[in-house]
PDB file of N, CA and C in Angstrom:
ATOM      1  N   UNK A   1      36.983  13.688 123.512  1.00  0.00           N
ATOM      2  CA  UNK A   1      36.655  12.620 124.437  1.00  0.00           C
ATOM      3  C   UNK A   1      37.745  11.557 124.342  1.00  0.00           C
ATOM      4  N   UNK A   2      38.138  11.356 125.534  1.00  0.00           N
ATOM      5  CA  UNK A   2      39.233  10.267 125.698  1.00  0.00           C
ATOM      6  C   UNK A   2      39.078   8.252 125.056  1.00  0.00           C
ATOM      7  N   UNK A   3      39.723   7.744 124.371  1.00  0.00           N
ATOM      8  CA  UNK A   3      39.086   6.466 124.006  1.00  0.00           C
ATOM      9  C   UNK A   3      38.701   5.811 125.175  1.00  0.00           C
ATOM     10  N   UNK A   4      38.958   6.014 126.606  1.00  0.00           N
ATOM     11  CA  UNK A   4      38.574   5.094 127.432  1.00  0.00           C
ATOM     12  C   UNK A   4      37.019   5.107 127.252  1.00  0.00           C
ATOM     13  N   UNK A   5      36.493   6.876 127.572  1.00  0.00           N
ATOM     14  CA  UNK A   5      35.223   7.750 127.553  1.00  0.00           C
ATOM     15  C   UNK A   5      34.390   7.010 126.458  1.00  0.00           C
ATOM     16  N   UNK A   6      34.802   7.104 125.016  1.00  0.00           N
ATOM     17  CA  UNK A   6      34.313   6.574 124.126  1.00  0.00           C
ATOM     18  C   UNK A   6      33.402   5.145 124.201  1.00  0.00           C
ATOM     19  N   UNK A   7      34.923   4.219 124.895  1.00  0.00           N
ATOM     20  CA  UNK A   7      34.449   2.595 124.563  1.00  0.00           C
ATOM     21  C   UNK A   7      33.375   2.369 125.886  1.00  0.00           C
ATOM     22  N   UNK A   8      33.471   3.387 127.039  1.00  0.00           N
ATOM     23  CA  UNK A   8      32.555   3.393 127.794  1.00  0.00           C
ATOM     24  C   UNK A   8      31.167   3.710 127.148  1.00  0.00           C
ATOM     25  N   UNK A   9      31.071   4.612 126.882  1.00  0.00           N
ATOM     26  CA  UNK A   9      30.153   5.321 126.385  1.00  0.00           C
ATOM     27  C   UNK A   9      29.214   4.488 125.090  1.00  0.00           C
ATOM     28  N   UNK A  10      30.156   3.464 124.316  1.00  0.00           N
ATOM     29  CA  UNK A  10      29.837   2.386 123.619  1.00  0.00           C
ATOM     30  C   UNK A  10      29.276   1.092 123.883  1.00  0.00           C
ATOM     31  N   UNK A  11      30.315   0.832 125.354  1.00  0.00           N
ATOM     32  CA  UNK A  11      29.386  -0.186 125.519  1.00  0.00           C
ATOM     33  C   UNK A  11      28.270  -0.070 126.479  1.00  0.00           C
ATOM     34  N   UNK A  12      27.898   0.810 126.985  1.00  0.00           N
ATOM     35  CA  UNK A  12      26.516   1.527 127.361  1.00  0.00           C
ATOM     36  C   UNK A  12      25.472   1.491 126.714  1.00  0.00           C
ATOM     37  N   UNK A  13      25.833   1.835 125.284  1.00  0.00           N
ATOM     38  CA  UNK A  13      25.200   1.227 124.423  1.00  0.00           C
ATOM     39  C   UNK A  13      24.337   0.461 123.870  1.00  0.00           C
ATOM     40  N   UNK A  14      25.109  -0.911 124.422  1.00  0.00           N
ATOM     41  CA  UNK A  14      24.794  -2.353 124.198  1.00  0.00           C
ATOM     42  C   UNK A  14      24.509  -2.449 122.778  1.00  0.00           C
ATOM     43  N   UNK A  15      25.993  -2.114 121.561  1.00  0.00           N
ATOM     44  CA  UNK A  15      25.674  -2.388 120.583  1.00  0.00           C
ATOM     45  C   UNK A  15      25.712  -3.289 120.152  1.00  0.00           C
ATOM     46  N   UNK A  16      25.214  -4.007 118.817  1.00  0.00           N
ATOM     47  CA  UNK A  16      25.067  -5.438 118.308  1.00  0.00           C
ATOM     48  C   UNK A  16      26.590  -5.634 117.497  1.00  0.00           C
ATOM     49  N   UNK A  17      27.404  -4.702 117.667  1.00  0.00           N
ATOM     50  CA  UNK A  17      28.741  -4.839 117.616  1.00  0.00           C
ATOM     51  C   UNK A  17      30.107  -4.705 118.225  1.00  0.00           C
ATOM     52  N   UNK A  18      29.724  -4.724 119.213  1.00  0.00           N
ATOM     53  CA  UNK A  18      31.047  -4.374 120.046  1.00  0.00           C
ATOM     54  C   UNK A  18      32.094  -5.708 119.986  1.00  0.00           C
ATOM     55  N   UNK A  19      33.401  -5.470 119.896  1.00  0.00           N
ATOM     56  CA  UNK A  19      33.752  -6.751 119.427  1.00  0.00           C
ATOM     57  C   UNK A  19      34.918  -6.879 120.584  1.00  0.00           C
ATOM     58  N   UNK A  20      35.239  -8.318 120.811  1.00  0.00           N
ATOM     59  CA  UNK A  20      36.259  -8.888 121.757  1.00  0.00           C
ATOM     60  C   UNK A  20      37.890  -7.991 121.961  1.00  0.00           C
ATOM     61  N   UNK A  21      38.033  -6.993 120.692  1.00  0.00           N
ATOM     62  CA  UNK A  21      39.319  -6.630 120.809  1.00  0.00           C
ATOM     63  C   UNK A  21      38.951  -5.076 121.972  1.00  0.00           C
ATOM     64  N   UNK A  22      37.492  -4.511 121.580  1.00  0.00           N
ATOM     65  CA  UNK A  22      37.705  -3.377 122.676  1.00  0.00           C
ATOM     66  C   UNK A  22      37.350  -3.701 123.586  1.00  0.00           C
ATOM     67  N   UNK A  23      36.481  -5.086 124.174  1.00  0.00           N
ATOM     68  CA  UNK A  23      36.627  -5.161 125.261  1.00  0.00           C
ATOM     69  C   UNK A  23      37.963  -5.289 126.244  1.00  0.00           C
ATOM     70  N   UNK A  24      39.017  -5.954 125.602  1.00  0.00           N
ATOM     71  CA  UNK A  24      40.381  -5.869 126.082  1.00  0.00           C
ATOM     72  C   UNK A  24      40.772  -5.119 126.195  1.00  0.00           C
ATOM     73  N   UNK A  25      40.594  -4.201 125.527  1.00  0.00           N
ATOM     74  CA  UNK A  25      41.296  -2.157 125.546  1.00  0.00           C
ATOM     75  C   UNK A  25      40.679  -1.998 126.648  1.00  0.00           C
ATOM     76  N   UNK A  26      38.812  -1.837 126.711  1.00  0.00           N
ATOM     77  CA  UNK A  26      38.758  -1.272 127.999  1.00  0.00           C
ATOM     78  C   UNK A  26      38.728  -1.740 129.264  1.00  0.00           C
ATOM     79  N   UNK A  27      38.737  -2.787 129.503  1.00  0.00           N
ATOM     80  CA  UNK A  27      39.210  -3.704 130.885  1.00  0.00           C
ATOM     81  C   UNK A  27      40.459  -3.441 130.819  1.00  0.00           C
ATOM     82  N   UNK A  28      41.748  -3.477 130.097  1.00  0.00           N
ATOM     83  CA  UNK A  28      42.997  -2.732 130.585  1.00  0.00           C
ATOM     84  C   UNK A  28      43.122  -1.497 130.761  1.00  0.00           C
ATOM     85  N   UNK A  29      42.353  -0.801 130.169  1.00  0.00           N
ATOM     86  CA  UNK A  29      42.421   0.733 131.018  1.00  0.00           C
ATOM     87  C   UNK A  29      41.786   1.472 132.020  1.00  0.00           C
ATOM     88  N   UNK A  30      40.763   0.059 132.671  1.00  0.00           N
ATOM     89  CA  UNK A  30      40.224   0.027 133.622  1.00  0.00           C
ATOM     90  C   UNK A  30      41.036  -0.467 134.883  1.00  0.00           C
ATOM     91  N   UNK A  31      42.432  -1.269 134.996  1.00  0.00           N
ATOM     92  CA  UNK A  31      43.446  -1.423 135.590  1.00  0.00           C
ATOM     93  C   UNK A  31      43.496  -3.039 135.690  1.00  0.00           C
ATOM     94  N   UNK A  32      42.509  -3.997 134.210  1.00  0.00           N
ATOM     95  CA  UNK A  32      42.818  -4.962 134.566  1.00  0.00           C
ATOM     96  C   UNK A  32      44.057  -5.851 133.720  1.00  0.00           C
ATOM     97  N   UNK A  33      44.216  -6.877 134.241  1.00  0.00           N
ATOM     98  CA  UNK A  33      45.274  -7.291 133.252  1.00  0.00           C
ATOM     99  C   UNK A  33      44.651  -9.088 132.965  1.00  0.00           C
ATOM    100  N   UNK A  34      45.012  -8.861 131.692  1.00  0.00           N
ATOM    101  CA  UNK A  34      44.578 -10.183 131.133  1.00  0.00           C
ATOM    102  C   UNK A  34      45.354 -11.133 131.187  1.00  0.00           C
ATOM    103  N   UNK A  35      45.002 -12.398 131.500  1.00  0.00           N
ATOM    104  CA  UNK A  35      45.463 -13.663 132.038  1.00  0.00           C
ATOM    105  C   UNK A  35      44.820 -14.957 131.061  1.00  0.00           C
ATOM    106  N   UNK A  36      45.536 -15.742 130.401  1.00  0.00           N
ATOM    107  CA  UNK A  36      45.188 -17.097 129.145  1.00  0.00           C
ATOM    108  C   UNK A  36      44.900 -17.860 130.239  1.00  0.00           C
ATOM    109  N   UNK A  37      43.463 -18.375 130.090  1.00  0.00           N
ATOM    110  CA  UNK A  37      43.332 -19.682 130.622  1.00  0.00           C
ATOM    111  C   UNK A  37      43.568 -20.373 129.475  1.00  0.00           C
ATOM    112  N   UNK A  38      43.048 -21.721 129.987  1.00  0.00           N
ATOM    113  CA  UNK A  38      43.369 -22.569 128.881  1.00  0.00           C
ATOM    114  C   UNK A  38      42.187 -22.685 127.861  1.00  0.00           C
ATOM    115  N   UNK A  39      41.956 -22.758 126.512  1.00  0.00           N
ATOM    116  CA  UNK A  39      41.327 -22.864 125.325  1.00  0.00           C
ATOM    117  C   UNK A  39      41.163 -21.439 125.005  1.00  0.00           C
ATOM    118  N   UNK A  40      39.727 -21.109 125.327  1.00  0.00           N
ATOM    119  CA  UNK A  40      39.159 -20.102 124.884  1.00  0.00           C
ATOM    120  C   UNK A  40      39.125 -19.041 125.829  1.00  0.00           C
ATOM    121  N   UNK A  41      39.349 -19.884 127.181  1.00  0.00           N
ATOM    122  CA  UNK A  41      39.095 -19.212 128.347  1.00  0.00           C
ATOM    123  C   UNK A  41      40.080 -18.006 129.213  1.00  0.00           C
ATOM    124  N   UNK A  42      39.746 -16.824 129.202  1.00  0.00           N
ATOM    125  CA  UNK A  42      40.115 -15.556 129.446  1.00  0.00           C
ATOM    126  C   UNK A  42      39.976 -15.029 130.799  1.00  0.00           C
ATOM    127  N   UNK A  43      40.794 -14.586 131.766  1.00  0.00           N
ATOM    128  CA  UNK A  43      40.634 -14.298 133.047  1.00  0.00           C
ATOM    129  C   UNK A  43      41.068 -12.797 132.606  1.00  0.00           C
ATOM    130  N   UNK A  44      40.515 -11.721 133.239  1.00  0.00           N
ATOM    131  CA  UNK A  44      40.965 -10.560 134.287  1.00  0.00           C
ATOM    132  C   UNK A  44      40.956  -9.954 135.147  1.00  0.00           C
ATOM    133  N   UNK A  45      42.022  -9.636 135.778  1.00  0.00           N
ATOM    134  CA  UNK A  45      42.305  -9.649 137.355  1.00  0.00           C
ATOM    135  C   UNK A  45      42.638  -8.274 137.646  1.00  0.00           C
ATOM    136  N   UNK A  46      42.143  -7.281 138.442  1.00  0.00           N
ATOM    137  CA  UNK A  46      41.881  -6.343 139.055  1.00  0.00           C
ATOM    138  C   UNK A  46      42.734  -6.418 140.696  1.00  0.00           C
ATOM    139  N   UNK A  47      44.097  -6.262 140.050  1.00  0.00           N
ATOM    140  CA  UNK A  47      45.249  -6.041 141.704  1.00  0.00           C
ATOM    141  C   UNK A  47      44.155  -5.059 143.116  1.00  0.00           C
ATOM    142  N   UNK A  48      44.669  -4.063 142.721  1.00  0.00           N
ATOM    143  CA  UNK A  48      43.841  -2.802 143.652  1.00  0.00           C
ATOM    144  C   UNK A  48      42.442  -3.744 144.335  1.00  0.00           C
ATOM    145  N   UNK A  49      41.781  -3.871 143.552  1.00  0.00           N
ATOM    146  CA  UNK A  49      40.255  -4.090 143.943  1.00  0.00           C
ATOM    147  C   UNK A  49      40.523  -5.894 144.593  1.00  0.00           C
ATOM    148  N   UNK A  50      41.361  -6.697 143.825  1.00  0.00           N
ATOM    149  CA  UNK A  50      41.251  -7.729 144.495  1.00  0.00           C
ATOM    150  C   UNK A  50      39.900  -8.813 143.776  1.00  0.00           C
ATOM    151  N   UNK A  51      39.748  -8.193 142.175  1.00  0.00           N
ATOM    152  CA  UNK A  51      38.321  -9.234 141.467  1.00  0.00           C
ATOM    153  C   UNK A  51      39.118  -9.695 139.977  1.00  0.00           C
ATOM    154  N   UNK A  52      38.371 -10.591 139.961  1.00  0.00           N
ATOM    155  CA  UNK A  52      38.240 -11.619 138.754  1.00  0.00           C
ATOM    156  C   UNK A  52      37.502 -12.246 137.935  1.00  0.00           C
ATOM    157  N   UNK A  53      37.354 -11.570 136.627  1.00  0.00           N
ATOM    158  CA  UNK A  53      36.353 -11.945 136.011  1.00  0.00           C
ATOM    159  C   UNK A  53      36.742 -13.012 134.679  1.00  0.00           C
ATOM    160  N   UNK A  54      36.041 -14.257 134.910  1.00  0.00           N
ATOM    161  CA  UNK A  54      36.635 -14.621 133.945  1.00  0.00           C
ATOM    162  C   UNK A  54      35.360 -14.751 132.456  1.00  0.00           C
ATOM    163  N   UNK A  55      36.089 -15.105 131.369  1.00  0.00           N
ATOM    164  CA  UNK A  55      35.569 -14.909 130.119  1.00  0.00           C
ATOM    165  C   UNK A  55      35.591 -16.087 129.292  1.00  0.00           C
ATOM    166  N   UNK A  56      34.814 -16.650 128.037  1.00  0.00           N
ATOM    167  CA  UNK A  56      35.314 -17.040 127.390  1.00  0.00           C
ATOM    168  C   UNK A  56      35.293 -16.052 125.775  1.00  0.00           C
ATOM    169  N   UNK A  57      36.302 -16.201 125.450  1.00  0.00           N
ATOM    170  CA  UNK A  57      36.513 -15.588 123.964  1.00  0.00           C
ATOM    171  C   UNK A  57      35.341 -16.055 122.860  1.00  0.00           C
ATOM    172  N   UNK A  58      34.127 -15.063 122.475  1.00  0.00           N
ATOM    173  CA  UNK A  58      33.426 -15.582 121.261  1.00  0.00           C
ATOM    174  C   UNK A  58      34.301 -16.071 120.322  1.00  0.00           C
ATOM    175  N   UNK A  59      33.401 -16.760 119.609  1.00  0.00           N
ATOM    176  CA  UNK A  59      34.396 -17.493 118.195  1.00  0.00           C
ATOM    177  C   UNK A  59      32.984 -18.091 117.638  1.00  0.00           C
ATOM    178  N   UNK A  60      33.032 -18.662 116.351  1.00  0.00           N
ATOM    179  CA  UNK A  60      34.024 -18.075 115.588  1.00  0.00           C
ATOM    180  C   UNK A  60      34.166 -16.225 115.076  1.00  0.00           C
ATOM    181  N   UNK A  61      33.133 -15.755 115.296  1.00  0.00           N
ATOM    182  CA  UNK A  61      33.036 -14.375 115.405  1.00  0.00           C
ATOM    183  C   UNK A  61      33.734 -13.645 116.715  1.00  0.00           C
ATOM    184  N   UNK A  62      34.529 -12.535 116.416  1.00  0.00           N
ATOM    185  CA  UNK A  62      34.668 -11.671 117.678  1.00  0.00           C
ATOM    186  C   UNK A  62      33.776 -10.563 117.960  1.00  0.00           C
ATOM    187  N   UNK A  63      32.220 -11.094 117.887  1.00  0.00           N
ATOM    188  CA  UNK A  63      31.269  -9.698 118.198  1.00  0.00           C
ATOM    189  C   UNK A  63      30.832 -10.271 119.759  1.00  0.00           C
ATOM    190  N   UNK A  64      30.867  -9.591 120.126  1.00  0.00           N
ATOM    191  CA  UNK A  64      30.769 -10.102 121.892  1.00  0.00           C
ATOM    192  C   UNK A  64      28.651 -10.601 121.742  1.00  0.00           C
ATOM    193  N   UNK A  65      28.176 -11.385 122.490  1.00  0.00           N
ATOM    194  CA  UNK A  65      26.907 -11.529 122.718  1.00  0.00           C
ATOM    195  C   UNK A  65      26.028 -10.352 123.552  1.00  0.00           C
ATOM    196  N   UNK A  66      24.811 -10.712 123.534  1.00  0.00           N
ATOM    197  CA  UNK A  66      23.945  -9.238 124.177  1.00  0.00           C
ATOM    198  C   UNK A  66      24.627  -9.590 125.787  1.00  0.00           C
ATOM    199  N   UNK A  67      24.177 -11.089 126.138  1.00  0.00           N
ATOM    200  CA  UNK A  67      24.222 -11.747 127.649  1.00  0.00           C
ATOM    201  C   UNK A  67      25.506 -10.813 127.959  1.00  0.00           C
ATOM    202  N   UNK A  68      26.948 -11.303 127.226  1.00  0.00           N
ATOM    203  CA  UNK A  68      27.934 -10.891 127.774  1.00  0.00           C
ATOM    204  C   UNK A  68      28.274  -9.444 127.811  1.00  0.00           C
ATOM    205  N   UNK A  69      27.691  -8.603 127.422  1.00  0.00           N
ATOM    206  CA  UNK A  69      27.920  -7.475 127.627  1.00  0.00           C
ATOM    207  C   UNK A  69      26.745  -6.883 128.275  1.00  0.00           C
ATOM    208  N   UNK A  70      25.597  -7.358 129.130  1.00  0.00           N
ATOM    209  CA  UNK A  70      24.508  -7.049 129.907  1.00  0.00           C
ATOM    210  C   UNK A  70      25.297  -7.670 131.234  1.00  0.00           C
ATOM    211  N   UNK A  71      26.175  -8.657 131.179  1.00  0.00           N
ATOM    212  CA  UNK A  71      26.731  -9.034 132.283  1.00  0.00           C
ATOM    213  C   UNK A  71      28.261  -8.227 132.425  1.00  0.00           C
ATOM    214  N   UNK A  72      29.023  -7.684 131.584  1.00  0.00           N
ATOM    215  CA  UNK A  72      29.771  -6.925 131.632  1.00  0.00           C
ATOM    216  C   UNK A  72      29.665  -5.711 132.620  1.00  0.00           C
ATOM    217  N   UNK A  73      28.575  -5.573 131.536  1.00  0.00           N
ATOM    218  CA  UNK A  73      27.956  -3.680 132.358  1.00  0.00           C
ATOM    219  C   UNK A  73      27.539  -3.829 133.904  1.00  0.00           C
ATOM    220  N   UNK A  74      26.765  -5.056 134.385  1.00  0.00           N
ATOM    221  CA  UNK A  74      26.458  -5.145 135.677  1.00  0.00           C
ATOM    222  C   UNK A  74      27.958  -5.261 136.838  1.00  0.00           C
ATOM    223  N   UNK A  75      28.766  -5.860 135.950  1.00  0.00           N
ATOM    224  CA  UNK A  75      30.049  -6.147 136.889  1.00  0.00           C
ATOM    225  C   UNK A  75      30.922  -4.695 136.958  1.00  0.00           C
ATOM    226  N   UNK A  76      31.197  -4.109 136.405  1.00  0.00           N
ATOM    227  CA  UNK A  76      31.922  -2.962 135.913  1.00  0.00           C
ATOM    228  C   UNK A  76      30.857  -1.867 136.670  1.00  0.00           C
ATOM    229  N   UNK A  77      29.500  -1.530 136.844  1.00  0.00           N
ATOM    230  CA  UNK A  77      29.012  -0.746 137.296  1.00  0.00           C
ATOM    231  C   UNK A  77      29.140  -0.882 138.666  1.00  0.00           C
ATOM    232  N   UNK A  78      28.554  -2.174 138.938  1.00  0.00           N
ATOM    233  CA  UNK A  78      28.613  -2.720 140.667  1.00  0.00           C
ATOM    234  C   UNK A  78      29.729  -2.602 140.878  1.00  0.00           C
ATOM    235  N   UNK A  79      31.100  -2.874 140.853  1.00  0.00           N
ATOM    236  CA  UNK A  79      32.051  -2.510 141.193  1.00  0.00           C
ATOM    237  C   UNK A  79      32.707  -1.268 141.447  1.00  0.00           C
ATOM    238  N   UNK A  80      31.672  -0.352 140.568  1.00  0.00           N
ATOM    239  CA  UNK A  80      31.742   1.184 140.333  1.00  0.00           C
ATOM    240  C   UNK A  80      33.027   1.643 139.727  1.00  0.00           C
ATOM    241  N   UNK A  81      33.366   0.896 138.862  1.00  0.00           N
ATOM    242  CA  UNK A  81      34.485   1.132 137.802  1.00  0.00           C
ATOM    243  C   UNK A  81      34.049   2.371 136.586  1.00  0.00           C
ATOM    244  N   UNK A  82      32.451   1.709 136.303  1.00  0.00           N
ATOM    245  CA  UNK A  82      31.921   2.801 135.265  1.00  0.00           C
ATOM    246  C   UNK A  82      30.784   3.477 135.788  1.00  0.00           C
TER     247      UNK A  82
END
């Protein structure tokens, strides 16, 4: 199984660990590219499709929250990415 397959397949999941670094893996191999707002704040932008989701970076932990990855999965599905 391919790591994209995997981190999909993970965060489907909705584990109580998924952490901020694979969400970046798999939003870039989903075709997005990450953009620094300012502080904490994280944009990615989807050329092709023309969307933008922006983020803020958990801290002080990098385990992503339930919210943000229940709102992940809704954006990424509706879009029909996953």
């Amino acid at each position: 199984m391919a790591k994209l397959e995997k981190l999909i397949n993970r965060l489907k999941s909705r584990p109580s660990d998924f952490t901020w670094d694979e969400l970046v893996t798999l939003l870039k191999r989903l075709g997005f590219d990450e953009l620094q707002g300012s502080g904490s704040r994280v944009k990615f932008f989807h050329k092709k499709m023309n969307y933008l989701i922006q983020l803020h970076k958990p801290h002080p932990s990098k385990i992503l929250k339930q919210y943000m990855i229940r709102e992940i999965l809704k954006l990424l599905i509706n879009e029909k990415l996953i």
